[in-house]
N, C-alpha and C. Protein backbone atom coordinates (compact mmCIF):
# COMPACT_ATOMS: atom_id res chain seq x y z
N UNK A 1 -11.10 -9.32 2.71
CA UNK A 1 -10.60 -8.26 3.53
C UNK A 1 -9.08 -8.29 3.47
N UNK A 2 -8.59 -7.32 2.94
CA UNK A 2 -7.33 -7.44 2.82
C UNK A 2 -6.70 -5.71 3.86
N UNK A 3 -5.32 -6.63 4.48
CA UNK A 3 -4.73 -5.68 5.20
C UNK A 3 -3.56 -4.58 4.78
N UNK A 4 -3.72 -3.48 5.50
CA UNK A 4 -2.86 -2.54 4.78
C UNK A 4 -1.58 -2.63 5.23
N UNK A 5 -0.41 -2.69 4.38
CA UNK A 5 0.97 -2.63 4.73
C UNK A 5 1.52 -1.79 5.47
N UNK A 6 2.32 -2.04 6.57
CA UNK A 6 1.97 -0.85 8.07
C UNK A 6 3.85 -0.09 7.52
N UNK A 7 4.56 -0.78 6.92
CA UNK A 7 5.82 -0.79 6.98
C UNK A 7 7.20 -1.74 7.90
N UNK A 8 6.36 -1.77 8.39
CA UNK A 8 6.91 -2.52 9.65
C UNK A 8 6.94 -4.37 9.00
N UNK A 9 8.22 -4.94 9.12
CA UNK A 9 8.19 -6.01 9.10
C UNK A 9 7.38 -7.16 9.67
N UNK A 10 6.80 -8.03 9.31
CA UNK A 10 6.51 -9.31 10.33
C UNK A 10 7.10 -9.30 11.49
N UNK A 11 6.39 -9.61 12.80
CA UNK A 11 7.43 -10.04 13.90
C UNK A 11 7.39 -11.51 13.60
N UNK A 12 6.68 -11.94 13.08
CA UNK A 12 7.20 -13.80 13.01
C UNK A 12 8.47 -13.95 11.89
N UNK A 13 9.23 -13.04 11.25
CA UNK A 13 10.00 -12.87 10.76
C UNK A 13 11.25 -13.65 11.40
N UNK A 14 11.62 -14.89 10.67
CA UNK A 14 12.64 -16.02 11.70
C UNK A 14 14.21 -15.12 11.68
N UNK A 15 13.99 -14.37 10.86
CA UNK A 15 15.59 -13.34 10.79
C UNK A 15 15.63 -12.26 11.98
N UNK A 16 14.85 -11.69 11.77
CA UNK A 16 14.70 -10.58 12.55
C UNK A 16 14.53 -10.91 13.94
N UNK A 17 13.25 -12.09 13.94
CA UNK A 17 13.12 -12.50 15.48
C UNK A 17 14.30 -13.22 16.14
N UNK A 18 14.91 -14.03 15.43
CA UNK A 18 16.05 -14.64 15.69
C UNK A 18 17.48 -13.54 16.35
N UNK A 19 17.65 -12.36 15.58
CA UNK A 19 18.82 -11.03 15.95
C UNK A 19 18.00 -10.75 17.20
N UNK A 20 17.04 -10.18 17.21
CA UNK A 20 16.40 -9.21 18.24
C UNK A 20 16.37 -10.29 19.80
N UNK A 21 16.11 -11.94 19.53
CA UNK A 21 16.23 -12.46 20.77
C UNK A 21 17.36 -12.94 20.86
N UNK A 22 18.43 -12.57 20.53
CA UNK A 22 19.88 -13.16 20.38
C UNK A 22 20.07 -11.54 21.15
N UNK A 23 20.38 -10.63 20.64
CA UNK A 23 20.52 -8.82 21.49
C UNK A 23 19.51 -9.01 22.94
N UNK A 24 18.65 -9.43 22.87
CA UNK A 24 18.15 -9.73 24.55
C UNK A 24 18.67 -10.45 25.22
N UNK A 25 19.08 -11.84 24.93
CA UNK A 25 19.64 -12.76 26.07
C UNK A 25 21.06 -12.29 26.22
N UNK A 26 21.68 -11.33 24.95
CA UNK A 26 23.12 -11.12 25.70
C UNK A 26 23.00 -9.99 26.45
N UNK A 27 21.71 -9.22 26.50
CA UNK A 27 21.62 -8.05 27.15
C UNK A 27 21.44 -8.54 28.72
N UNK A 28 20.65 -9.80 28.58
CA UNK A 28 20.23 -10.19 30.05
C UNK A 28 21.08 -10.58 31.13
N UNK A 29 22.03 -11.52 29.93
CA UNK A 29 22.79 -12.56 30.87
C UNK A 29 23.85 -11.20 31.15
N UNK A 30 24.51 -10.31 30.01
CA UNK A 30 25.41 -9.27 30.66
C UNK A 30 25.22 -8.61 31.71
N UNK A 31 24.07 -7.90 31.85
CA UNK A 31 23.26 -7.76 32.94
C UNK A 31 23.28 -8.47 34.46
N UNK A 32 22.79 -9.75 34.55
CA UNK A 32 23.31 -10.72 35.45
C UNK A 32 24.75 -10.70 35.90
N UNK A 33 25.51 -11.24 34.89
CA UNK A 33 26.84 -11.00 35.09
C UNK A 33 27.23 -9.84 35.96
N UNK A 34 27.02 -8.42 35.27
CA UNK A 34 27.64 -7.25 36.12
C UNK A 34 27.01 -6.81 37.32
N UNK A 35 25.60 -7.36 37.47
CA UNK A 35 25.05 -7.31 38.85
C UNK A 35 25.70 -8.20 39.96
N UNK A 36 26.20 -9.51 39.44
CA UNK A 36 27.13 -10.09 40.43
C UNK A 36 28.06 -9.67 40.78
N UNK A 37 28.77 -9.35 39.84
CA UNK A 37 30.15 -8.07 39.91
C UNK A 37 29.89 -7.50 40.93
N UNK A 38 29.15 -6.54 40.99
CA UNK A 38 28.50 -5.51 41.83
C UNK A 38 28.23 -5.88 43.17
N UNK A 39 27.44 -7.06 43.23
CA UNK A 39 26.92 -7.30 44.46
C UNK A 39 28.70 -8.15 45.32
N UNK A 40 29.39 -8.80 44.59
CA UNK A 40 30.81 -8.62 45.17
C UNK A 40 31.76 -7.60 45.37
N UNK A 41 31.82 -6.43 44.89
CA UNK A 41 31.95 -5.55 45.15
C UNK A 41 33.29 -5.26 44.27
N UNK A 42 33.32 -6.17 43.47
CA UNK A 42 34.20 -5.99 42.51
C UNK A 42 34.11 -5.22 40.61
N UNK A 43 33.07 -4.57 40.90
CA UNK A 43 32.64 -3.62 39.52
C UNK A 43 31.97 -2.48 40.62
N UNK A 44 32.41 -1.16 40.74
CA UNK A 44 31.87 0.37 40.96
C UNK A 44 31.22 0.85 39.93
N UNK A 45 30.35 2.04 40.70
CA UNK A 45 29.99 2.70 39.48
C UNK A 45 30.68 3.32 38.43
N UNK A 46 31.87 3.77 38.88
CA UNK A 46 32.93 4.41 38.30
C UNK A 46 33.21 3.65 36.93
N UNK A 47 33.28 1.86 37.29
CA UNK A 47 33.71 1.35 36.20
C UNK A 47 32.49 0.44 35.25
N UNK A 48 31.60 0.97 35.51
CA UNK A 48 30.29 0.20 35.13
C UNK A 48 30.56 0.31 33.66
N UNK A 49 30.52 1.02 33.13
CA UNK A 49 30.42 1.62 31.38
C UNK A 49 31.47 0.12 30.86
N UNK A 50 32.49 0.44 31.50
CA UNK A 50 34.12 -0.41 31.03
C UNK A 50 33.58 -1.74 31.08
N UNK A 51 33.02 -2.57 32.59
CA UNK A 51 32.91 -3.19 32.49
C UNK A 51 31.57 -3.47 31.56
N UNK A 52 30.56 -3.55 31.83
CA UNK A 52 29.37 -3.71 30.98
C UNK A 52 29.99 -4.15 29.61
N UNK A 53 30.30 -2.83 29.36
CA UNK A 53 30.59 -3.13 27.67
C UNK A 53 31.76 -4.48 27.29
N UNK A 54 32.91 -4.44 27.84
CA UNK A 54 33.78 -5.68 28.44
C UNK A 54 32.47 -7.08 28.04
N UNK A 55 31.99 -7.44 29.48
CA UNK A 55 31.25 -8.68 29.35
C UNK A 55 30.24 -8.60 28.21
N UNK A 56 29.25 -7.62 27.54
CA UNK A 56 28.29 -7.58 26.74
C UNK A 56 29.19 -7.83 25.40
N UNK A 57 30.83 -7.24 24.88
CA UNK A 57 31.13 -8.20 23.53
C UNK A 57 31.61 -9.41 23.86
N UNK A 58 32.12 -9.93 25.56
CA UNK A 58 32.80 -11.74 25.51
C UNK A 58 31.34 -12.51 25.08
N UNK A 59 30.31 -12.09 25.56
CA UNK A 59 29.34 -12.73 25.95
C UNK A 59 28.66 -12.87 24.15
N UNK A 60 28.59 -11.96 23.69
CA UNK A 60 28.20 -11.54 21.99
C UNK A 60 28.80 -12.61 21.33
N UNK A 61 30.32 -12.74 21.48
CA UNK A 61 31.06 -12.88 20.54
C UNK A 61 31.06 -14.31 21.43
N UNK A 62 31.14 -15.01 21.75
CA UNK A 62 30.96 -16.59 22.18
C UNK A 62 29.46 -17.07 21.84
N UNK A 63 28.45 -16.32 21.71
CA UNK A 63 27.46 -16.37 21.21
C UNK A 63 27.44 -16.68 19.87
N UNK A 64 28.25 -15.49 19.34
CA UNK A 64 28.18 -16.29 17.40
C UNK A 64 29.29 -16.68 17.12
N UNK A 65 30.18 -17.03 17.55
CA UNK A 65 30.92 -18.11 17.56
C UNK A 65 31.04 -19.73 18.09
N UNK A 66 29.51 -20.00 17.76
CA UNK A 66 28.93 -21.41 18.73
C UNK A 66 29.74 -22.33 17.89
């Protein structure tokens, strides 16, 4: 029984799985981060975009720069 090629890569793929859970944990922890912001009252909505994006490349870029 052989299976048909869907197009779609392996998810056990150690490359792919490796990027895609590396883009989640900086999505998470950025996340975290600007919700604290928030809940101190030191990030508005006004500046959400600025900041977000701000902590989501420190957080990226200390990431692949281990």
């Amino acid at each position: 029984m052989s299976s048909k090629p869907t197009g779609k890569p392996p998810y056990n793929n150690p490359r792919i799985d490796y990027h895609q859970k590396q883009q989640e944990l900086v999505l998470k922890i950025a996340k975290e981060v600007v919700v604290k912001f928030i809940e101190l009252g030191k990030v508005s909505p006004e500046s959400f975009d600025e900041v977000f994006s701000s902590v989501y490349q420190t957080i990226s870029n200390t990431i692949d720069h281990k």
